[in-house]
PDB file of N, CA and C in Angstrom:
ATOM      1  N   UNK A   1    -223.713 -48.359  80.022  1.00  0.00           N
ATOM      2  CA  UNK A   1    -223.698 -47.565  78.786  1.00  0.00           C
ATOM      3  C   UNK A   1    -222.755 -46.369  78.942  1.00  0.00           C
ATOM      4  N   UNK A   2    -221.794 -46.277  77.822  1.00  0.00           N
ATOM      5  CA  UNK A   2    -220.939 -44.830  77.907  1.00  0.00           C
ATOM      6  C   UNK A   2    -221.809 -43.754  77.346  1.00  0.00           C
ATOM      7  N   UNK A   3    -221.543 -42.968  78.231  1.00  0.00           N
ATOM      8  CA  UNK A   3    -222.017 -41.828  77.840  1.00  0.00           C
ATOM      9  C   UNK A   3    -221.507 -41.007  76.502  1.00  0.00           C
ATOM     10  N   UNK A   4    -221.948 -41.015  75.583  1.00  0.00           N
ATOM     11  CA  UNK A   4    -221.295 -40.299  74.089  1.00  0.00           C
ATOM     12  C   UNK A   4    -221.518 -38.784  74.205  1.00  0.00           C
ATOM     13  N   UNK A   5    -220.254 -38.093  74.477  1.00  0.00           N
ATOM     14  CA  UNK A   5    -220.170 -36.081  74.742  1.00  0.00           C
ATOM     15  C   UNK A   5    -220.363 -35.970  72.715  1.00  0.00           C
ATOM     16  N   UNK A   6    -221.178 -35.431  72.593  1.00  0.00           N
ATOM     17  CA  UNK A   6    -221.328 -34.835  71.501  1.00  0.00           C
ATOM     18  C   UNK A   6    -220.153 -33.245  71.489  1.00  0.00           C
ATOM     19  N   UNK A   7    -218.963 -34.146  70.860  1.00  0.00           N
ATOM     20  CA  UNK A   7    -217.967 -32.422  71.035  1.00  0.00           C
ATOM     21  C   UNK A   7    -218.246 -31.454  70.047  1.00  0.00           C
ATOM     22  N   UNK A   8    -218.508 -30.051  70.316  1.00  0.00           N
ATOM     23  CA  UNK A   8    -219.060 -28.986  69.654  1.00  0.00           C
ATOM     24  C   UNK A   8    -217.850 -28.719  69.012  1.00  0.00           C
ATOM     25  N   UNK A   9    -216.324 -28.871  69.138  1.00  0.00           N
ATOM     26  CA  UNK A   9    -215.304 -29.096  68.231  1.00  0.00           C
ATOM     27  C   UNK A   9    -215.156 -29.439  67.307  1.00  0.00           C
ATOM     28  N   UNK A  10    -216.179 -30.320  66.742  1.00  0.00           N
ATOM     29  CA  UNK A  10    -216.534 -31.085  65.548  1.00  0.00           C
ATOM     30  C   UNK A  10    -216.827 -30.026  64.299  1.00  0.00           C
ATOM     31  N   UNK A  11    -218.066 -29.407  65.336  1.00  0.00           N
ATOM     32  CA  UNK A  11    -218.768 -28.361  64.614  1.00  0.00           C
ATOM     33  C   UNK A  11    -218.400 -27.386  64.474  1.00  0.00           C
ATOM     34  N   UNK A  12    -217.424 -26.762  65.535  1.00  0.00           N
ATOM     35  CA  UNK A  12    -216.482 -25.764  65.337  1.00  0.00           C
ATOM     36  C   UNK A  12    -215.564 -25.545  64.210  1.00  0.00           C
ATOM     37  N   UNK A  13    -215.137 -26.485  63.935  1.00  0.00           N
ATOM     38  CA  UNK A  13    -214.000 -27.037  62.905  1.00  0.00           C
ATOM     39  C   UNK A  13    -214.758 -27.002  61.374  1.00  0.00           C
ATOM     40  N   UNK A  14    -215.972 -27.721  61.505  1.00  0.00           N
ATOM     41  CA  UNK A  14    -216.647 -27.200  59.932  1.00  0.00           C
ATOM     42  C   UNK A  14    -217.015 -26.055  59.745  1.00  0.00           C
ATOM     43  N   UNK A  15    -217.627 -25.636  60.677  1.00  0.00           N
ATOM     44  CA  UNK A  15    -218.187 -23.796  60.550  1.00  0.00           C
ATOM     45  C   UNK A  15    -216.783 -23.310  60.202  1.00  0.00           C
ATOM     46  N   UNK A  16    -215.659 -23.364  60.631  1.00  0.00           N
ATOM     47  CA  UNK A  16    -214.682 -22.301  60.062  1.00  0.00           C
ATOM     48  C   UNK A  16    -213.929 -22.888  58.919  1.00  0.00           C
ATOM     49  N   UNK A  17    -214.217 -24.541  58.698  1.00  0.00           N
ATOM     50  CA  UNK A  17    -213.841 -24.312  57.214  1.00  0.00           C
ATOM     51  C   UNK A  17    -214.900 -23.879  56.432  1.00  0.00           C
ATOM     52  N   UNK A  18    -215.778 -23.692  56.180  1.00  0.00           N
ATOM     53  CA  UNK A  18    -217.113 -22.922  55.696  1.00  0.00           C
ATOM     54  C   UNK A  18    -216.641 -22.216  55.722  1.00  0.00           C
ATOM     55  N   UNK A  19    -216.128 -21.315  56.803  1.00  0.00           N
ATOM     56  CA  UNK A  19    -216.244 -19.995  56.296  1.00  0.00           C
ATOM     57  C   UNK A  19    -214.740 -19.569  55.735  1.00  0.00           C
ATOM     58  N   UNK A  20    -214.082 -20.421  55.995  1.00  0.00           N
ATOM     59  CA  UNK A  20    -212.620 -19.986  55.098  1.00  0.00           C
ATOM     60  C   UNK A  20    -212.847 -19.868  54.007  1.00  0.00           C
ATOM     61  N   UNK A  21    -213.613 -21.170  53.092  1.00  0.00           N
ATOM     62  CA  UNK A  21    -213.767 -21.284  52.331  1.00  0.00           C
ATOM     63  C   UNK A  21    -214.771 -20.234  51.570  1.00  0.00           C
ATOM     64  N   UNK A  22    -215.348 -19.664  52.001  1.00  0.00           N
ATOM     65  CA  UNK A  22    -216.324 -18.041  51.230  1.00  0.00           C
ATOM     66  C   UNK A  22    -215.258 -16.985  51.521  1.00  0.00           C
ATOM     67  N   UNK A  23    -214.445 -17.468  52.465  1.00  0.00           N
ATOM     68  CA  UNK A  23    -213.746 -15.767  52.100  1.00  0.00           C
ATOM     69  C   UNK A  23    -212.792 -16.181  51.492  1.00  0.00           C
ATOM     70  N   UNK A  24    -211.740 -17.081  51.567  1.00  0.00           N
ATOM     71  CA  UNK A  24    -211.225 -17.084  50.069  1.00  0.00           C
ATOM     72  C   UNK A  24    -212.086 -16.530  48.715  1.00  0.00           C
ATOM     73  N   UNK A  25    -212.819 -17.314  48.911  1.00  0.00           N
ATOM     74  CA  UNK A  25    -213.692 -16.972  47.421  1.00  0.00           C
ATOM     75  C   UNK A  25    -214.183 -15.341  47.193  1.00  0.00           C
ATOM     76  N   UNK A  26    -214.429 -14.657  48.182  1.00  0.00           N
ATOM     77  CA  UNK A  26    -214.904 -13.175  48.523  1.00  0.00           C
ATOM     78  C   UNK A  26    -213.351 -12.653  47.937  1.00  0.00           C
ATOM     79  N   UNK A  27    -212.435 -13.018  48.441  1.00  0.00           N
ATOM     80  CA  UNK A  27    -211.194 -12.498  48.541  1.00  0.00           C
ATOM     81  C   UNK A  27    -210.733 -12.598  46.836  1.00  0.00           C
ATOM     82  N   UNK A  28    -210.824 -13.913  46.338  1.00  0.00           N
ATOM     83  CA  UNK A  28    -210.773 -14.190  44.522  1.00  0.00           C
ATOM     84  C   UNK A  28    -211.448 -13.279  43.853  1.00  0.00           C
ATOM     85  N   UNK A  29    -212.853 -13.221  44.373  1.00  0.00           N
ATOM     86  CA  UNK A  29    -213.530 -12.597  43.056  1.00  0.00           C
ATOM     87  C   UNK A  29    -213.178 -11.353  43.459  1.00  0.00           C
ATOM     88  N   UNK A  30    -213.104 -10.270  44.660  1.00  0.00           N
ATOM     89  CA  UNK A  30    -212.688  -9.156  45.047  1.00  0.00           C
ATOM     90  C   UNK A  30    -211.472  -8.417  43.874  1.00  0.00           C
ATOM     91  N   UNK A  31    -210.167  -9.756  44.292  1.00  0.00           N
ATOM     92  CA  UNK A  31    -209.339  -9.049  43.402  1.00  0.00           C
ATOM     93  C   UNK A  31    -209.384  -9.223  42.185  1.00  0.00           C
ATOM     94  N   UNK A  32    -210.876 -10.029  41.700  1.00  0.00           N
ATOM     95  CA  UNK A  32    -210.436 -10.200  40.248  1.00  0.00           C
ATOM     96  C   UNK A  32    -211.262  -8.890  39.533  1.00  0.00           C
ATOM     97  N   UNK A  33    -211.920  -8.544  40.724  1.00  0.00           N
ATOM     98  CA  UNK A  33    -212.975  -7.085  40.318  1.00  0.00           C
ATOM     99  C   UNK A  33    -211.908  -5.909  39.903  1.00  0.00           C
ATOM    100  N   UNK A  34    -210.926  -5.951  41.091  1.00  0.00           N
ATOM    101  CA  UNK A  34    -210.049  -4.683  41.186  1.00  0.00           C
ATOM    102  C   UNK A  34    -209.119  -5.132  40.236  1.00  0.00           C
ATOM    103  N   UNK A  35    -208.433  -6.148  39.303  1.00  0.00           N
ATOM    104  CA  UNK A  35    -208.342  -6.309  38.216  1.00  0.00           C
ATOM    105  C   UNK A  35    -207.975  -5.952  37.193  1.00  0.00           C
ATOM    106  N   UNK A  36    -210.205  -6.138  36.957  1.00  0.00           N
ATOM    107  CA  UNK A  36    -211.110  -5.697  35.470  1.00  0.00           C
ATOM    108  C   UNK A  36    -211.221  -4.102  35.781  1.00  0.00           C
ATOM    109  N   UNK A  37    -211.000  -3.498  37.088  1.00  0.00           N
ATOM    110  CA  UNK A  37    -211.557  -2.540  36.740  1.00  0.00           C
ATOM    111  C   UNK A  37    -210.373  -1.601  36.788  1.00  0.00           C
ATOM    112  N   UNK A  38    -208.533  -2.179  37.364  1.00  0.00           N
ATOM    113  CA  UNK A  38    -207.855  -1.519  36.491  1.00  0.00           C
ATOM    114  C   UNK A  38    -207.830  -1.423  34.928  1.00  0.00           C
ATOM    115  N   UNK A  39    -207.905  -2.743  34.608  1.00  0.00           N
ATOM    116  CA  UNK A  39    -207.627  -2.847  33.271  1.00  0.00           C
ATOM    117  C   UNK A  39    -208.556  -1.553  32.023  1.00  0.00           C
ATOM    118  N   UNK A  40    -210.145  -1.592  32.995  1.00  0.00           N
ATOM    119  CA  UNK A  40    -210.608  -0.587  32.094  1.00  0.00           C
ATOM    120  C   UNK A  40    -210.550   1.139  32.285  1.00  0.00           C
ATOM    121  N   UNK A  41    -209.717   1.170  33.514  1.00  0.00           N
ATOM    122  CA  UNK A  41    -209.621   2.172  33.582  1.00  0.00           C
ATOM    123  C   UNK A  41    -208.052   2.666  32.967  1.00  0.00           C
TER     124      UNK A  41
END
């Protein structure tokens, strides 16, 4: 039987697209705040 290495690379690789993916989004709505809140100022 081969031994199957469960590579934590796998998991590495989704955790940081996860988290790319919220800070883009942090980063979108951020500037869409600074924006609205030129616009009303």
């Amino acid at each position: 039987m081969k031994k199957i290495e469960h590579r934590p690379i796998a998991i590495v690789t989704i955790i940081a697209g996860s988290l790319g993916v919220v800070a883009s989004g942090m980063s979108l709505v951020s500037g869409i705040l600074l924006l609205t809140k030129r616009r009303r100022s």
